[in-house]
C-alpha atoms as a PDB file:
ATOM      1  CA  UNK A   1      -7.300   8.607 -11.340  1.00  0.00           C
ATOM      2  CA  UNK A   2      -7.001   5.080 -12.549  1.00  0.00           C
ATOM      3  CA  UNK A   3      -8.924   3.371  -9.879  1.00  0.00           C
ATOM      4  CA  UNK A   4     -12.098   6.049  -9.519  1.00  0.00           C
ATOM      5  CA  UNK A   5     -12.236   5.825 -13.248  1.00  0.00           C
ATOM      6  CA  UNK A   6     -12.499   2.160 -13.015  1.00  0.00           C
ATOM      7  CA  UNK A   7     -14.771   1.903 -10.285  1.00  0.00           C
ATOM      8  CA  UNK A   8     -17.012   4.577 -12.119  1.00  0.00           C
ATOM      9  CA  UNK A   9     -16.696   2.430 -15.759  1.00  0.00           C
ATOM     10  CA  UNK A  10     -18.043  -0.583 -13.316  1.00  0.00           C
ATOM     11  CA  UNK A  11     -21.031   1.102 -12.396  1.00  0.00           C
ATOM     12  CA  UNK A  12     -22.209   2.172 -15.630  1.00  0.00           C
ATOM     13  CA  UNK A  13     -21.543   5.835 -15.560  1.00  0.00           C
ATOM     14  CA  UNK A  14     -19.364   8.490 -16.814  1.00  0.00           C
ATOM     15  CA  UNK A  15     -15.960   9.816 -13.738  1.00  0.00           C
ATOM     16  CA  UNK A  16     -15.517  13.620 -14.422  1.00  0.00           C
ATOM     17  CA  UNK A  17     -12.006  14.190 -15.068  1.00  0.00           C
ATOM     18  CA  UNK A  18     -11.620  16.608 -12.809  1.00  0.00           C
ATOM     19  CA  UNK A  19     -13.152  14.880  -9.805  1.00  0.00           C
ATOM     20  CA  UNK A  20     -10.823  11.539 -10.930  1.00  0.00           C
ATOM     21  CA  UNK A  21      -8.010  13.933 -10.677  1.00  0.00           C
ATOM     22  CA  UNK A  22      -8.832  15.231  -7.275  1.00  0.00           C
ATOM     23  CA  UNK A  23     -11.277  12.397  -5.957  1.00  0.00           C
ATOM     24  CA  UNK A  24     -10.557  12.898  -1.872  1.00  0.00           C
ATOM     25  CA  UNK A  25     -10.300   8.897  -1.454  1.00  0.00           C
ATOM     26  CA  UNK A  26      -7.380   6.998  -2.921  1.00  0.00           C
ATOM     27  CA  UNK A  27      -6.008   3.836  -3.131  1.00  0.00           C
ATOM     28  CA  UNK A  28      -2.503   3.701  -2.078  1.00  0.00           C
ATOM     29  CA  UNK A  29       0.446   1.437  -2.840  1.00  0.00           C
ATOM     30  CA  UNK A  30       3.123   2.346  -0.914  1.00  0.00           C
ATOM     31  CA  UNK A  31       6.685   0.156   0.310  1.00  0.00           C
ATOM     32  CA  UNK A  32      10.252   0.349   1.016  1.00  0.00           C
ATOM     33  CA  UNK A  33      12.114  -0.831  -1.878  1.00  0.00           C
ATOM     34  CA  UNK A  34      15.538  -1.284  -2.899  1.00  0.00           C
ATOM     35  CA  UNK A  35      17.206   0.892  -5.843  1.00  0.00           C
ATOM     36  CA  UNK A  36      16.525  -1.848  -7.941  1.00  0.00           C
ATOM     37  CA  UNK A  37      13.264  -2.176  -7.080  1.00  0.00           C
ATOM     38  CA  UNK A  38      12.830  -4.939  -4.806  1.00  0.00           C
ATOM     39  CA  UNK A  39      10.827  -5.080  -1.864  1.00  0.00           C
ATOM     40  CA  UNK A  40      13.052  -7.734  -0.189  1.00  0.00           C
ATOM     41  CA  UNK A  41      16.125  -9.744  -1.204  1.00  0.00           C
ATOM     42  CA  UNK A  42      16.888 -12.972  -2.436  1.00  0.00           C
ATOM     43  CA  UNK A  43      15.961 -14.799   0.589  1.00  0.00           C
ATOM     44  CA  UNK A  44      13.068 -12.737   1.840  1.00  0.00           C
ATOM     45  CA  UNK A  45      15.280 -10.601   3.975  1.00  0.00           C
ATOM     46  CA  UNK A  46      13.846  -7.117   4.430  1.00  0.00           C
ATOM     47  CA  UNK A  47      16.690  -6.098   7.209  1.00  0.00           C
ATOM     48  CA  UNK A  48      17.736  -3.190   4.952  1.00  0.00           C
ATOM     49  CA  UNK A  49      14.524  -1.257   5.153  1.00  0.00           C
ATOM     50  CA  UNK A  50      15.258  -0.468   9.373  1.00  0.00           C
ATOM     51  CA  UNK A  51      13.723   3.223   8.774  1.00  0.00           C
ATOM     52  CA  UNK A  52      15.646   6.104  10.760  1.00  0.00           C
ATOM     53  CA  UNK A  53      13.589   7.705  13.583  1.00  0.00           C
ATOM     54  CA  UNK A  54      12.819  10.354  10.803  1.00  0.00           C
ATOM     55  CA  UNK A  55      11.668   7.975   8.401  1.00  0.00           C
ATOM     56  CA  UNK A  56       9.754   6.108  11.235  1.00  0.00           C
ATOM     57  CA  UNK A  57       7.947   9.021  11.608  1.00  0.00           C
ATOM     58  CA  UNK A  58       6.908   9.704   8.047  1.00  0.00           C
ATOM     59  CA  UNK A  59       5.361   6.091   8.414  1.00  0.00           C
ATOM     60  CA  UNK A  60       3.683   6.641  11.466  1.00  0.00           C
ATOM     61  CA  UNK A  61       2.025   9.737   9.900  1.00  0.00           C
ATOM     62  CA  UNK A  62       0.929   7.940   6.722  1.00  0.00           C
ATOM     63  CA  UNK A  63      -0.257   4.829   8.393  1.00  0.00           C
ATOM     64  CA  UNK A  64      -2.467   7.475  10.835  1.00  0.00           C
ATOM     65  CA  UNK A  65      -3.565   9.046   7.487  1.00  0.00           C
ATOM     66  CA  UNK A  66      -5.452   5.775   6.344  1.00  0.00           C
ATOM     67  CA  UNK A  67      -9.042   4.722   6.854  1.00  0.00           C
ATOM     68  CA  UNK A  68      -8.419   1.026   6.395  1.00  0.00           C
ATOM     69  CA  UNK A  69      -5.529  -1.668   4.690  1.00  0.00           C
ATOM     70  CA  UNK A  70      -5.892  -4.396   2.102  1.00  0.00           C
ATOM     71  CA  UNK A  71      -3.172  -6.697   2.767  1.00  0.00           C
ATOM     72  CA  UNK A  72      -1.530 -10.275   1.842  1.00  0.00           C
ATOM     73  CA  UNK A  73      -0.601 -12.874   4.543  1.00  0.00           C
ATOM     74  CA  UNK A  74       2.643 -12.239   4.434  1.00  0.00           C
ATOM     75  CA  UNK A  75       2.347  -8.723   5.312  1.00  0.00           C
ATOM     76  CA  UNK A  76       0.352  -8.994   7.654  1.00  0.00           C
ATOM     77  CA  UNK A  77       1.847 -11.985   9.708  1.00  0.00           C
ATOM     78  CA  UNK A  78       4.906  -9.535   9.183  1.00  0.00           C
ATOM     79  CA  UNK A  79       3.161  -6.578  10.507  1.00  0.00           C
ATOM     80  CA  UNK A  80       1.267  -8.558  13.538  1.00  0.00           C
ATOM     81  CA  UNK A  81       3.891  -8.076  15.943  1.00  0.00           C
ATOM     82  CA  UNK A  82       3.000  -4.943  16.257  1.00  0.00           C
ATOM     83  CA  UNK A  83      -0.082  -5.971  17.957  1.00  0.00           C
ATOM     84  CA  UNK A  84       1.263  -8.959  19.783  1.00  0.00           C
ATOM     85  CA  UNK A  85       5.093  -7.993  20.848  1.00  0.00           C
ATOM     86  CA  UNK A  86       4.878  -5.535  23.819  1.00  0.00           C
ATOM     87  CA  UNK A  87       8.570  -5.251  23.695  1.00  0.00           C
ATOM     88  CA  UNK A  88       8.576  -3.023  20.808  1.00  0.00           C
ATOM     89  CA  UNK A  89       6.675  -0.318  22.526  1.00  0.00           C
ATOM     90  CA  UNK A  90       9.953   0.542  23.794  1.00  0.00           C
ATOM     91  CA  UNK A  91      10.001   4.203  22.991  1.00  0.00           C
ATOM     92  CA  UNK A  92       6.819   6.443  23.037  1.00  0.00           C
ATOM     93  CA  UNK A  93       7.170   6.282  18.590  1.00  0.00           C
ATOM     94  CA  UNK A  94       6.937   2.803  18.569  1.00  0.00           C
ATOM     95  CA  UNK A  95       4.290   2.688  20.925  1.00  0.00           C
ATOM     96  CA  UNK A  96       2.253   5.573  18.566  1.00  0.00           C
ATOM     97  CA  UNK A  97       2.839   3.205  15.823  1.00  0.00           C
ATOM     98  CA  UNK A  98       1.870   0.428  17.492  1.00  0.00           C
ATOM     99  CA  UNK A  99      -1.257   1.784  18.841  1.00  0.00           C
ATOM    100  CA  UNK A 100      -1.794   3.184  15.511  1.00  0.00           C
ATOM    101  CA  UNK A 101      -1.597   0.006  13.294  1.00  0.00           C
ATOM    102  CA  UNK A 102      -3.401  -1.888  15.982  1.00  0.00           C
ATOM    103  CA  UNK A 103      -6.195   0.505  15.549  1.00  0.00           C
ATOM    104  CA  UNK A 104      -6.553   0.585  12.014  1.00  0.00           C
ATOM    105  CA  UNK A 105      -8.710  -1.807   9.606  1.00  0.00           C
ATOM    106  CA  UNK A 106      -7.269  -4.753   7.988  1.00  0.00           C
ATOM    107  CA  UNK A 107      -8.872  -7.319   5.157  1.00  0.00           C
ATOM    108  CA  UNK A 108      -6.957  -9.889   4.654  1.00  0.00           C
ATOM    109  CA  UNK A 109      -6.436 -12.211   2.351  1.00  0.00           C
ATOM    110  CA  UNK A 110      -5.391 -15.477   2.539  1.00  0.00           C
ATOM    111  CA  UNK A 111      -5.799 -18.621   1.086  1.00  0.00           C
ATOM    112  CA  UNK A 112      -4.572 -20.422   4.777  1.00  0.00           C
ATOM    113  CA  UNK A 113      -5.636 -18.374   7.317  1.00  0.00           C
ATOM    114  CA  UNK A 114      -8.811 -19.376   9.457  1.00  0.00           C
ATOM    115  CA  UNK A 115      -8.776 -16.815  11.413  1.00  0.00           C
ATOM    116  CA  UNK A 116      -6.836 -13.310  12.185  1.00  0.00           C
ATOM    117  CA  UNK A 117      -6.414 -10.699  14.771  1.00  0.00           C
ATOM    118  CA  UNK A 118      -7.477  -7.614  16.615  1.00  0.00           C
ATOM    119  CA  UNK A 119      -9.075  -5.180  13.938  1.00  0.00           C
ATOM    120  CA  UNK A 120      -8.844  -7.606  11.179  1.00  0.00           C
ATOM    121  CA  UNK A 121     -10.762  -9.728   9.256  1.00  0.00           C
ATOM    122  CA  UNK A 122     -10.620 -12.043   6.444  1.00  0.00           C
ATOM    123  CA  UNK A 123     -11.480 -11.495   2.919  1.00  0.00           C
ATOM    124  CA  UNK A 124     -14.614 -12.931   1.742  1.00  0.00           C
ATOM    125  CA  UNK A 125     -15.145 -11.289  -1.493  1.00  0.00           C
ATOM    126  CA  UNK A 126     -13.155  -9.995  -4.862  1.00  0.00           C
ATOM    127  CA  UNK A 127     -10.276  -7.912  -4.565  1.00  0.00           C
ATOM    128  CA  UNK A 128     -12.423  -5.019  -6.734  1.00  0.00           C
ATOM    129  CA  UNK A 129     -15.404  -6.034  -4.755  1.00  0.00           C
ATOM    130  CA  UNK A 130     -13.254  -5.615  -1.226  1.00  0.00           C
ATOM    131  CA  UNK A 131     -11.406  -2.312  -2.232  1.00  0.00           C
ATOM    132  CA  UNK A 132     -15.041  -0.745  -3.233  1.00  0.00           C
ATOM    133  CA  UNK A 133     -16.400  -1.971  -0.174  1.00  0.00           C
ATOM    134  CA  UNK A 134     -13.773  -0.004   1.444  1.00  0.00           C
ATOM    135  CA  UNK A 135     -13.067   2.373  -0.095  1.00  0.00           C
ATOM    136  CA  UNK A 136     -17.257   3.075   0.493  1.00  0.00           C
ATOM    137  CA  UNK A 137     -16.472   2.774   4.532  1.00  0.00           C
ATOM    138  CA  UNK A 138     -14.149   5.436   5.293  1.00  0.00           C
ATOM    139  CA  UNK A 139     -13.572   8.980   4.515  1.00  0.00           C
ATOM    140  CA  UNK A 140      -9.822   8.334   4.319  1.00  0.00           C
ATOM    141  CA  UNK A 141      -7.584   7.130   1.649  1.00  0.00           C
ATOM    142  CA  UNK A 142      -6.948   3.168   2.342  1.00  0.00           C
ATOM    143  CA  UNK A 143      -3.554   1.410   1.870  1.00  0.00           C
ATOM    144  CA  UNK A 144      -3.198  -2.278  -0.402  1.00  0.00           C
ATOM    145  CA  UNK A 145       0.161  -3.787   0.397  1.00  0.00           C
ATOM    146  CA  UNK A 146       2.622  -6.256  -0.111  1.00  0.00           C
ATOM    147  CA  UNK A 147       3.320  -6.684  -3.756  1.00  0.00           C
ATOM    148  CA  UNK A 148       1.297  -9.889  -4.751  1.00  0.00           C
ATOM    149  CA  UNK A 149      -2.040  -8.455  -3.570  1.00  0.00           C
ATOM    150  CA  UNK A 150      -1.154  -4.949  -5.288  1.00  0.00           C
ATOM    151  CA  UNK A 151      -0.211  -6.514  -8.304  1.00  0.00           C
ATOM    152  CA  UNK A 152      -3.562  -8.023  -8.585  1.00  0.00           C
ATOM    153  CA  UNK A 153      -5.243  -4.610  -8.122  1.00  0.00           C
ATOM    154  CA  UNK A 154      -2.646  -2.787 -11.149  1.00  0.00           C
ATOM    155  CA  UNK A 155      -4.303  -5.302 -13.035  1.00  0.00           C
ATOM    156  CA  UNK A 156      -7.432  -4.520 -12.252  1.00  0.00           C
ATOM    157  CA  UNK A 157      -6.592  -1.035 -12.816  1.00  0.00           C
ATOM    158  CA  UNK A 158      -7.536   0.243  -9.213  1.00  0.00           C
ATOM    159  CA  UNK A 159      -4.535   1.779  -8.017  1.00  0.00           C
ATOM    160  CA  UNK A 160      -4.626   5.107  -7.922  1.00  0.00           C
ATOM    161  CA  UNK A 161      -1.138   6.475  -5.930  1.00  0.00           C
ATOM    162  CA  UNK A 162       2.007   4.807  -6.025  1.00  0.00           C
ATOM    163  CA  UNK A 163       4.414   5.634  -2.773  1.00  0.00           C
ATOM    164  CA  UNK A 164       8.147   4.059  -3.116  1.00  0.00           C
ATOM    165  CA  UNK A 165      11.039   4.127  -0.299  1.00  0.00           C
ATOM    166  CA  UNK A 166      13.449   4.053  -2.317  1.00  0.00           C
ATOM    167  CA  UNK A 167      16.960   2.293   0.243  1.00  0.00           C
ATOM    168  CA  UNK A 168      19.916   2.847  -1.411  1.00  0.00           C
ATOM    169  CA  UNK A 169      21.175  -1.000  -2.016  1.00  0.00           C
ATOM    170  CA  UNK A 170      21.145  -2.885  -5.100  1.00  0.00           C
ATOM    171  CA  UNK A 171      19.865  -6.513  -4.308  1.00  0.00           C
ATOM    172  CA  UNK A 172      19.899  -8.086  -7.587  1.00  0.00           C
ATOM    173  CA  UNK A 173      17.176 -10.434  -6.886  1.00  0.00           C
ATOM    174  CA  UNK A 174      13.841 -10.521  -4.727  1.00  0.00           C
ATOM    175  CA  UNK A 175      10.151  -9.689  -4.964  1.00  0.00           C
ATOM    176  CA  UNK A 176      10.009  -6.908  -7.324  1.00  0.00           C
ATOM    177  CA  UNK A 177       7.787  -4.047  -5.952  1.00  0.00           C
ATOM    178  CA  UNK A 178       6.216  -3.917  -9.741  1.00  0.00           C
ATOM    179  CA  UNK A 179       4.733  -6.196 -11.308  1.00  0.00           C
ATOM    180  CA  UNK A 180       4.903  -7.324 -15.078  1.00  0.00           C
ATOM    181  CA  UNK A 181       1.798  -5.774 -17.078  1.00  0.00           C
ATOM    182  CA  UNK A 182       0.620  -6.255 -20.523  1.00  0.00           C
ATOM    183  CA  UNK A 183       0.140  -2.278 -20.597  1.00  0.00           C
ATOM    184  CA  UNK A 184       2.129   0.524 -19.932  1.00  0.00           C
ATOM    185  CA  UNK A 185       1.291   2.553 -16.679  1.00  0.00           C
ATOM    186  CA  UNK A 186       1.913   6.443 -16.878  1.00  0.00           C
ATOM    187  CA  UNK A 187       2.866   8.167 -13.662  1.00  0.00           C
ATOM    188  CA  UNK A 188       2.405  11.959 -12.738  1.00  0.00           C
ATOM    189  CA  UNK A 189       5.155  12.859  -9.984  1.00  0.00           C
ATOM    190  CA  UNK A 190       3.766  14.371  -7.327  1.00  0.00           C
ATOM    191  CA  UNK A 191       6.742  15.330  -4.759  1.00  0.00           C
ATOM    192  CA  UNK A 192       9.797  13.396  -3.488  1.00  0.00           C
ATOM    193  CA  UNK A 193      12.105  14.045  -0.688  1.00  0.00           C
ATOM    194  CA  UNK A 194      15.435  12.742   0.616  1.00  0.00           C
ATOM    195  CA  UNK A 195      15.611  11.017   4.427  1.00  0.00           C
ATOM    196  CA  UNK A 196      18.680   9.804   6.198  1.00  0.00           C
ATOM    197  CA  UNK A 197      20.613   8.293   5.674  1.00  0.00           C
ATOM    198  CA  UNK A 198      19.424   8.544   1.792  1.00  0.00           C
ATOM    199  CA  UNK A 199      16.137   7.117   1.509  1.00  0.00           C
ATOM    200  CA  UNK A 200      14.282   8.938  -1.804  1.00  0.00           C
ATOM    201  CA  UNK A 201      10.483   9.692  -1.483  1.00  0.00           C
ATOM    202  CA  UNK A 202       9.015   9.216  -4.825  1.00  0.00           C
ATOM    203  CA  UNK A 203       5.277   9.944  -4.802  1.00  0.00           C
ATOM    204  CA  UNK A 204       3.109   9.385  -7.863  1.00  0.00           C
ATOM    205  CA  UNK A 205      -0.245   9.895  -9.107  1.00  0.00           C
ATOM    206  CA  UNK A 206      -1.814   7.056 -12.162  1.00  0.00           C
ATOM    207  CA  UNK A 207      -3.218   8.474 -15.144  1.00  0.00           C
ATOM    208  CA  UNK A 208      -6.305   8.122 -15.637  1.00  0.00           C
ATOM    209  CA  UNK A 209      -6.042   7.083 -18.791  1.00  0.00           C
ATOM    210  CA  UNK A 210      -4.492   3.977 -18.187  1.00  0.00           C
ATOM    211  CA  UNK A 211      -7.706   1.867 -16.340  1.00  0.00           C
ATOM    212  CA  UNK A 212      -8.165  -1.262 -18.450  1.00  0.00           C
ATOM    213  CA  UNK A 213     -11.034  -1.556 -20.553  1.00  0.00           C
ATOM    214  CA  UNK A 214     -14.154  -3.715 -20.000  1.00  0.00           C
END
């Protein structure tokens, strides 16, 4: 994988390919987007991406699934209700979810913030330095999200799994979930699946061929 390759060319030494290919820990880009590949529309609307009670919970299994979360501001200010709004423990799914992102731990990063939350805390180092550092904390795979801090990491070729929603709109303008690279990116498919009411699943795995050279 892209990342673990990386991460291994860092530190001097050689990746097998065959634990690259397999390595148990991951990092994981993963967000609803629209068929056009935007992760929210032309005025920062992300209304379209309310997930069926199916979908919800495929997310509430994959967010369980992760040992920690590299995220932007804007995510996470997003995602903080969670923590704060009691009212959306509602149902006994959203409260699972809600106790379940609560639990989990967030680096943030922000150029504004002073302070955050709960099981959060602010970056104080690199991005590469930050994902190694957790990626060396947990024995789970750990999730970067939204698409400003992830575009950072394809950059830094650290991304090892890419994990699209794919909503069936066409937006025509947003954030795009991809960013623009000076190199291409090749992507092994690894499964997809159909939700209601037509969500697509697309799940791939980065070659490891494609981690920028140093």
């Amino acid at each position: 994988m892209m990342g673990a390759a990386n991460r291994a060319r860092r530190r001097g030494t050689q990746a097998p390919r065959f634990q690259m290919r397999y390595a148990p820990l991951m990092l994981i880009y993963s967000m609803s987007v629209s068929a056009d590949g935007f992760i929210n529309d032309r005025n920062g609307g992300i209304d379209w991406t309310a997930p069926s009670d199916e979908l919800f919970g495929i997310h509430l299994d994959r967010v369980r699934g992760l040992g920690a979360h590299l995220i932007g501001r804007k995510l996470y200010e997003v995602m903080l209700v969670w923590e704060t709004d009691l009212s959306l423990r509602a149902t006994p799914l959203y409260a699972e979810f809600a106790e379940v992102w609560t639990a989990l731990p967030k680096v943030v990063f922000s150029r504004t913030l002073s302070s955050v939350k709960g099981n959060a805390r602010l970056a104080n180092a690199s991005l590469a330095d930050e994902i190694e550092t957790v990626l060396a904390s947990t024995d789970k795979h750990v999730e970067i999200g939204g698409a400003g801090l992830a575009a950072q990491a394809f950059e830094l070729g650290m991304i090892d799994d890419v994990r699209m929603f794919r909503t069936p709109i066409v937006l025509g303008a947003g954030t795009p979930f991809l960013p623009p690279l000076d190199r291409d990116i090749p992507l092994k498919l690894v499964e997809s699946s159909v939700f209601e009411p037509g969500i697509v699943y697309e799940h791939y795995r980065v070659s490891p061929a494609t981690a920028p050279t140093t």
